[in-house]
N, C-alpha and C. Protein backbone atom coordinates (compact mmCIF):
# COMPACT_ATOMS: atom_id res chain seq x y z
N UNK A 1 -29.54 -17.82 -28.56
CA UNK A 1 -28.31 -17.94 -27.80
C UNK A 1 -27.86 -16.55 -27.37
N UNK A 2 -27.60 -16.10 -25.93
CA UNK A 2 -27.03 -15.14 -25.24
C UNK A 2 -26.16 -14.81 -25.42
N UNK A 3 -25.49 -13.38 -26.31
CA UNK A 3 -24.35 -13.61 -26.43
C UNK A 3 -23.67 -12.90 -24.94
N UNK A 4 -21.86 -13.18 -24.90
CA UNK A 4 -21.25 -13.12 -23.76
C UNK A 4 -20.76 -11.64 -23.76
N UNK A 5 -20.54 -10.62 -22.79
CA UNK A 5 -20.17 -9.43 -22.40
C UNK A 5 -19.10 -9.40 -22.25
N UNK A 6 -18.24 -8.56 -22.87
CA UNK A 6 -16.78 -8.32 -22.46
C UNK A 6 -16.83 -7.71 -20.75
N UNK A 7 -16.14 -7.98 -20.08
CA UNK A 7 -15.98 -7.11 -18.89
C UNK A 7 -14.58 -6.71 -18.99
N UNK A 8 -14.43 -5.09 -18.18
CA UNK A 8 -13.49 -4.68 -18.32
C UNK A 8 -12.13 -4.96 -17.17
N UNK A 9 -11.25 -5.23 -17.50
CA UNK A 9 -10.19 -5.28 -16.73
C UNK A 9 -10.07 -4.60 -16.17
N UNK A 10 -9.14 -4.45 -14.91
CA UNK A 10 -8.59 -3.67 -13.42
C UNK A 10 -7.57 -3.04 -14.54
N UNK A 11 -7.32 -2.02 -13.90
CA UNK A 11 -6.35 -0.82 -14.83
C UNK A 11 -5.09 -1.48 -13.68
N UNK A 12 -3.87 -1.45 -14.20
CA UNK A 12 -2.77 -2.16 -14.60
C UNK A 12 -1.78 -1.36 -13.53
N UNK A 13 -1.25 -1.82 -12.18
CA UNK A 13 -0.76 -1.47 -10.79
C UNK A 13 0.12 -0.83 -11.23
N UNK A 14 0.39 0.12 -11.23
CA UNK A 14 1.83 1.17 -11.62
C UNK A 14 2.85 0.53 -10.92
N UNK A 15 3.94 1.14 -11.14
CA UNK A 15 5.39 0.54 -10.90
C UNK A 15 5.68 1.43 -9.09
N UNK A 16 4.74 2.16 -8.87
CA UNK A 16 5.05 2.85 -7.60
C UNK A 16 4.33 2.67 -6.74
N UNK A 17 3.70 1.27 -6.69
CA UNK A 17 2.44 0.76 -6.02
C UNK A 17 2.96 -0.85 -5.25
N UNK A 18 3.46 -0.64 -3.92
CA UNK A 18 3.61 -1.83 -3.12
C UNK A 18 2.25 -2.39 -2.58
N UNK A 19 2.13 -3.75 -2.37
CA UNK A 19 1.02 -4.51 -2.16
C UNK A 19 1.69 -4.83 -0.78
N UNK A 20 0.91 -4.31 0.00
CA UNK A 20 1.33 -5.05 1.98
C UNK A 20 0.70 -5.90 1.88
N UNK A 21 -0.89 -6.30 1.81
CA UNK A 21 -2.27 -7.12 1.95
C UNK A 21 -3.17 -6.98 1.21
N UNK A 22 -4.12 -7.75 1.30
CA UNK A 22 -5.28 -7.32 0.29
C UNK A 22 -5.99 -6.44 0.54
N UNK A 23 -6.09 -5.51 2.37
CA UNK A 23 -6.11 -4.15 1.77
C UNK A 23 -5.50 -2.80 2.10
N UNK A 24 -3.92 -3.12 2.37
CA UNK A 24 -2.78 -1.89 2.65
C UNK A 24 -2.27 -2.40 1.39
N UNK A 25 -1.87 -1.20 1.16
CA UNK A 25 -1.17 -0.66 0.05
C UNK A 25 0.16 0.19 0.32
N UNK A 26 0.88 0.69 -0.41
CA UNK A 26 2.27 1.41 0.20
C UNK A 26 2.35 2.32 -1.70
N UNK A 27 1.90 3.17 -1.90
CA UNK A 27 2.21 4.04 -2.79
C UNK A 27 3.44 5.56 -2.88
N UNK A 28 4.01 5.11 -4.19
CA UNK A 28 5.13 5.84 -4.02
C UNK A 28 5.43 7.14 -5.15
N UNK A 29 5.60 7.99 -4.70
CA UNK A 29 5.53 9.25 -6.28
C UNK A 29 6.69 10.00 -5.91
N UNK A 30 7.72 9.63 -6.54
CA UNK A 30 8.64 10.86 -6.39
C UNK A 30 9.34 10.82 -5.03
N UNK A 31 8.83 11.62 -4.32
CA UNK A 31 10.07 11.62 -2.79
C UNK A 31 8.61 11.43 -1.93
N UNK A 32 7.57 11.07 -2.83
CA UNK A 32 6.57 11.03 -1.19
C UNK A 32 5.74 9.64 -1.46
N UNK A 33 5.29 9.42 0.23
CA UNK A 33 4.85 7.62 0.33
C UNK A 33 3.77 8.29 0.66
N UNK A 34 2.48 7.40 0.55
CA UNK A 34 1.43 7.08 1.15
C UNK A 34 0.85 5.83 1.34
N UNK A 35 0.39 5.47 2.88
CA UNK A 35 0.07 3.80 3.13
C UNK A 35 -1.57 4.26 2.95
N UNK A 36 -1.85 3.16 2.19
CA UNK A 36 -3.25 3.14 1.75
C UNK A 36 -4.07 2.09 2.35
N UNK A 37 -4.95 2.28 3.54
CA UNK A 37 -5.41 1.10 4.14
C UNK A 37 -6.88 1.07 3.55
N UNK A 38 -7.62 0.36 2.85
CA UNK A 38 -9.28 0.07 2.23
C UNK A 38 -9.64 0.71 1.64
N UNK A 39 -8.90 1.91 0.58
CA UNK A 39 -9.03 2.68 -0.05
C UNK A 39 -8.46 4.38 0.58
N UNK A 40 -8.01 4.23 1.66
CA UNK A 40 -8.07 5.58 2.73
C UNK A 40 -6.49 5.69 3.05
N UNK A 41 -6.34 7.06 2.49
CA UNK A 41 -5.03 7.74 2.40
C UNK A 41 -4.97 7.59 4.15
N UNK A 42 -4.13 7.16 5.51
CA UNK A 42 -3.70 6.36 6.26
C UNK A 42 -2.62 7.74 6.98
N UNK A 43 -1.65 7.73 6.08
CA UNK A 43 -0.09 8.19 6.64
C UNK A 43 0.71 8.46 5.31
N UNK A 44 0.99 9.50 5.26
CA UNK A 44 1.44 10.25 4.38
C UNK A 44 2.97 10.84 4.86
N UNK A 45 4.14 10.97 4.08
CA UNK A 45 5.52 11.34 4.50
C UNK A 45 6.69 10.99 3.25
N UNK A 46 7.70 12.03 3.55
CA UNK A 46 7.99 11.87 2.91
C UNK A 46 9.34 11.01 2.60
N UNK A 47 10.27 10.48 1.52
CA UNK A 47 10.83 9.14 1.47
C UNK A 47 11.98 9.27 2.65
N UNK A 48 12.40 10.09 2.51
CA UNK A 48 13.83 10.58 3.24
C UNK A 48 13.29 10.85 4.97
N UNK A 49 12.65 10.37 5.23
CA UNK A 49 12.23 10.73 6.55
C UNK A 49 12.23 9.29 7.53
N UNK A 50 13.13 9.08 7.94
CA UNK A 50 12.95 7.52 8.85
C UNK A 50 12.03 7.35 9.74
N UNK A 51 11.94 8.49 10.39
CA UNK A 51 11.07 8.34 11.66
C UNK A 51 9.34 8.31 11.15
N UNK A 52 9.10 8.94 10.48
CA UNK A 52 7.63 8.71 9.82
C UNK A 52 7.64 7.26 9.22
N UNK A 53 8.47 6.78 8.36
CA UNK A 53 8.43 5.80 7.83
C UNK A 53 8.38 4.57 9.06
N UNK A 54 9.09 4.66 10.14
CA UNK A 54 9.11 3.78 11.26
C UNK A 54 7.14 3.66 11.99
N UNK A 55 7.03 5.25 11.70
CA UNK A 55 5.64 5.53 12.71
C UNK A 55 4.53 4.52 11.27
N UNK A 56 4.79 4.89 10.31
CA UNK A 56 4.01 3.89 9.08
C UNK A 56 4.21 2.66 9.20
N UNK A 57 4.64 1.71 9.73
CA UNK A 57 5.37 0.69 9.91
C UNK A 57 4.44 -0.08 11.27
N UNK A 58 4.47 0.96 12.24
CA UNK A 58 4.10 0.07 13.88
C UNK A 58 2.67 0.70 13.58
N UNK A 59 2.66 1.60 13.28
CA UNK A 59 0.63 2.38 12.51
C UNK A 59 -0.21 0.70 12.06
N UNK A 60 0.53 0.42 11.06
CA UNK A 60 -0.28 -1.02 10.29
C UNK A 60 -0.17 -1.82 11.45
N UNK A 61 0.73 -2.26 12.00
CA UNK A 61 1.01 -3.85 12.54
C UNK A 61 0.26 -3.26 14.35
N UNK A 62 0.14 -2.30 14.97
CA UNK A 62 -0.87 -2.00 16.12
C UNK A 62 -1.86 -1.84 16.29
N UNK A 63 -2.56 -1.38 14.68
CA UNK A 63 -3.77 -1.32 14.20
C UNK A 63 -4.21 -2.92 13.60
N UNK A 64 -3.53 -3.50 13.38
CA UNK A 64 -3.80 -5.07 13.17
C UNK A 64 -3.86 -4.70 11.44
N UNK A 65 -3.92 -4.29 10.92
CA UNK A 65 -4.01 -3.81 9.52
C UNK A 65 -2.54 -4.81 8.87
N UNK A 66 -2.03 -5.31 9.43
CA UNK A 66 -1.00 -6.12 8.50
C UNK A 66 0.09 -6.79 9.59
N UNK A 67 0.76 -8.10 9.32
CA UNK A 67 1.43 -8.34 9.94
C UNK A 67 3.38 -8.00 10.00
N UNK A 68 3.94 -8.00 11.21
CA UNK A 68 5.48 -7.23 11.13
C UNK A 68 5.57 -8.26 9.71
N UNK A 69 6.01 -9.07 9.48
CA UNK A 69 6.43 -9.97 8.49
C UNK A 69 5.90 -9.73 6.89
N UNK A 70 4.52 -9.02 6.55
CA UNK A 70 4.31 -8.52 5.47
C UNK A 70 4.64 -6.90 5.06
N UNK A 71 5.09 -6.01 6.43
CA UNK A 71 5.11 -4.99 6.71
C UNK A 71 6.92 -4.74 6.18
N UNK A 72 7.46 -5.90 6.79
CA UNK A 72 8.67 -5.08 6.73
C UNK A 72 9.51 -5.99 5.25
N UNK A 73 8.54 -7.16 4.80
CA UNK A 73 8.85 -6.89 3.11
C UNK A 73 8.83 -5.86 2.09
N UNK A 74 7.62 -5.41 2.69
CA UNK A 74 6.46 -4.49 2.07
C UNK A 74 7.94 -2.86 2.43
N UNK A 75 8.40 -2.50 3.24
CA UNK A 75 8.89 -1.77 3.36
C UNK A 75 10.79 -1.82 3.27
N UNK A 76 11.03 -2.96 3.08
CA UNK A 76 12.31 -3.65 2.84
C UNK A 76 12.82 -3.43 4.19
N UNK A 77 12.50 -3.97 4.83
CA UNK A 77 14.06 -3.97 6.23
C UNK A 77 14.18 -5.74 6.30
């Protein structure tokens, strides 16, 4: 009888880690964001900045990378 393999678990989404889609991401450290599209640092800025945060916003949803409706949960408006 074969015995069975533990496999290891996904390490555990930090508290500064927004989920847009299954694959944008919205990561947060301190005063700075980064949108994470398929693993790839995207758009980088920092929190206090509206106008970057706006350009992160129409970036995903023109690039087809996410829709306005998961985008602007994902970013609270």
């Amino acid at each position: 009888m074969a015995i069975q393999q533990e496999q290891p678990l996904p390490p555990p989404v930090s508290s500064g880690v927004r989920t847009i889609n299954a694959r944008c991401v919205l990561r947060a450290e301190s005063e700075h964001r980064v949108v994470v599209v398929a693993g790839f640092a995207m758009h980088r800025y920092h929190a206090r900045d509206a106008v970057a945060a706006a350009y992160a916003m129409a970036f995903l949803v023109d690039a087809g990378y996410a829709t306005q409706k998961v985008v602007a949960v994902a970013f609270d408006c």
